[in-house]
C-alpha atoms as a PDB file:
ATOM      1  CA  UNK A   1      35.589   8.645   8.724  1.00  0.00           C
ATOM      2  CA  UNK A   2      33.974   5.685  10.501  1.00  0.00           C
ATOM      3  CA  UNK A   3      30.963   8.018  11.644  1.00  0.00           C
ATOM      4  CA  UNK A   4      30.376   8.816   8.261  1.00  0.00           C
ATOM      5  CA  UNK A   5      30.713   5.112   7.221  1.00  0.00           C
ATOM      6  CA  UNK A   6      28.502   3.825   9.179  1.00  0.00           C
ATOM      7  CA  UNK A   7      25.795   6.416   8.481  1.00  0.00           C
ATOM      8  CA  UNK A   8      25.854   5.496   4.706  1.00  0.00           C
ATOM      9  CA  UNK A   9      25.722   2.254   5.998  1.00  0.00           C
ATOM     10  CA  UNK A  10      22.886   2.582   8.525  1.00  0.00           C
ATOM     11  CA  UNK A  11      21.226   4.999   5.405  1.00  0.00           C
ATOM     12  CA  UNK A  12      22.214   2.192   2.446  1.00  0.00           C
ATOM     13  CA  UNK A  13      20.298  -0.550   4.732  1.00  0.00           C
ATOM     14  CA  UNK A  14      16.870   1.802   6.003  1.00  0.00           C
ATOM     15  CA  UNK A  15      16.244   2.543   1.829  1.00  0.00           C
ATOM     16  CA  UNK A  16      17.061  -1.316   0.589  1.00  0.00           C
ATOM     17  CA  UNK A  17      14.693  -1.884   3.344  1.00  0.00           C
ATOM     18  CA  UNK A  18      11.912   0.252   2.312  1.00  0.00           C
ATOM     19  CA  UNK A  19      11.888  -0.959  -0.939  1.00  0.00           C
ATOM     20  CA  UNK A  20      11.414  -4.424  -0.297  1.00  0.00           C
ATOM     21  CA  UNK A  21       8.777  -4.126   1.448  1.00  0.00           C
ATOM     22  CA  UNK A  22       6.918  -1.655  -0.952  1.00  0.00           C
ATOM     23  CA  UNK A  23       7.840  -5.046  -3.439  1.00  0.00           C
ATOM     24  CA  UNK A  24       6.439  -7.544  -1.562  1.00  0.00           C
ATOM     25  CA  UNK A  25       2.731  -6.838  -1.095  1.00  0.00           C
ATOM     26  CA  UNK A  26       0.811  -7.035  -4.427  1.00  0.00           C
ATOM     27  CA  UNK A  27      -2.251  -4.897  -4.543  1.00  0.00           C
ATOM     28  CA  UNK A  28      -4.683  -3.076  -6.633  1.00  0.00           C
ATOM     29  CA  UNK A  29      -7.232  -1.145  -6.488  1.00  0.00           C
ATOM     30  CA  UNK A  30     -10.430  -1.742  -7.777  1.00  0.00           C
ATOM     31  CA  UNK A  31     -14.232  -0.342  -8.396  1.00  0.00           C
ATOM     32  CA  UNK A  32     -16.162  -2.296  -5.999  1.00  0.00           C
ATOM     33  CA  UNK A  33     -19.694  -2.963  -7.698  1.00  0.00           C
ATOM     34  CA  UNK A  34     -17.668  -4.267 -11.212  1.00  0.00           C
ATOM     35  CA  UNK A  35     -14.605  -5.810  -9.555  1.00  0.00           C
ATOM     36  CA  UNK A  36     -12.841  -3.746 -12.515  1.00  0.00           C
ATOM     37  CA  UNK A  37      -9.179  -2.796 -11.698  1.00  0.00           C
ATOM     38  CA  UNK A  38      -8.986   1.024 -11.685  1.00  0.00           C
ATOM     39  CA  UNK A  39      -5.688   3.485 -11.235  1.00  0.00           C
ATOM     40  CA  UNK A  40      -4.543   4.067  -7.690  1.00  0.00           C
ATOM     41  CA  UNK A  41      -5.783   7.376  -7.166  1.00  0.00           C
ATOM     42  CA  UNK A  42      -9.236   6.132  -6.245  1.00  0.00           C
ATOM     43  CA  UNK A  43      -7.843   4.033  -3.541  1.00  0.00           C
ATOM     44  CA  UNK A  44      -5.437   6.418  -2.207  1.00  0.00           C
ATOM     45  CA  UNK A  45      -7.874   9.366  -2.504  1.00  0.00           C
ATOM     46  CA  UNK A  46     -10.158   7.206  -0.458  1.00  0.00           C
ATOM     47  CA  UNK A  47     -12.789   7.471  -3.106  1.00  0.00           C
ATOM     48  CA  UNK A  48     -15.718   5.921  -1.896  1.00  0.00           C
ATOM     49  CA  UNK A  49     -16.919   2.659  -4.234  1.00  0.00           C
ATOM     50  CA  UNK A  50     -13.086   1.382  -4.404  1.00  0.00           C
ATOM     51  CA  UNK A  51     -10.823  -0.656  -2.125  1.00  0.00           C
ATOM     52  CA  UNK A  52      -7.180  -2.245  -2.340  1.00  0.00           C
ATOM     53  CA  UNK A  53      -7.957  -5.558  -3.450  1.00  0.00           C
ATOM     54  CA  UNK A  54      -4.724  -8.275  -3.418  1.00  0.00           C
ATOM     55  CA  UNK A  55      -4.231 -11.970  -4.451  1.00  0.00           C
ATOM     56  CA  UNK A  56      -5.013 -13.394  -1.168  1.00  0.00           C
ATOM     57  CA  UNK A  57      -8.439 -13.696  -2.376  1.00  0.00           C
ATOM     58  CA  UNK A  58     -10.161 -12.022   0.334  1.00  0.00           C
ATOM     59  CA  UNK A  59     -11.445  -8.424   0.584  1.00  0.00           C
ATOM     60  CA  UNK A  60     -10.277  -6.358   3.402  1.00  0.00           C
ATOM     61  CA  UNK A  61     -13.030  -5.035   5.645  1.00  0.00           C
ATOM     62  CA  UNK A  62     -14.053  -1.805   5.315  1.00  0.00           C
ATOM     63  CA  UNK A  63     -14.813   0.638   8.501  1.00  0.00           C
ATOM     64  CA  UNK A  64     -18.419   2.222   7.870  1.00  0.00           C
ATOM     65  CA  UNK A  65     -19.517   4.789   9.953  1.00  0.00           C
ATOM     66  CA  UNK A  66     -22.494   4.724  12.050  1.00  0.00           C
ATOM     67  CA  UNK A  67     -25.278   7.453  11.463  1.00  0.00           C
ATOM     68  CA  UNK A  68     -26.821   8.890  14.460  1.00  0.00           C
END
């Protein structure tokens, strides 16, 4: 029984974990040209035009790709 204990314990402390993280970074995503906030999709999707903005009131960089 102390196997299984500590694997709920080990399992309880890995999801409490996870989920303060996930709380502690504030972020949205937003169209770029407007500065509008948009739903998540675009940013996760990757669409191009929108990036995760947050309230550390700087953008993060983008990675553009070179044309040969």
């Amino acid at each position: 029984m102390s196997k299984t204990r500590s694997t709920l314990l080990a399992a309880a402390v890995l999801v409490a974990g996870l989920g303060l993280t996930g709380c502690s970074e504030k972020r949205w995503c937003e169209h770029d040209a407007t500065d509008t906030k948009v739903s998540d999709r675009f940013c996760k999707n990757n669409t191009p035009g929108y990036e995760w903005e947050s309230g550390s009131g700087h953008k993060k960089s983008k990675k553009t790709k070179k044309k040969h």
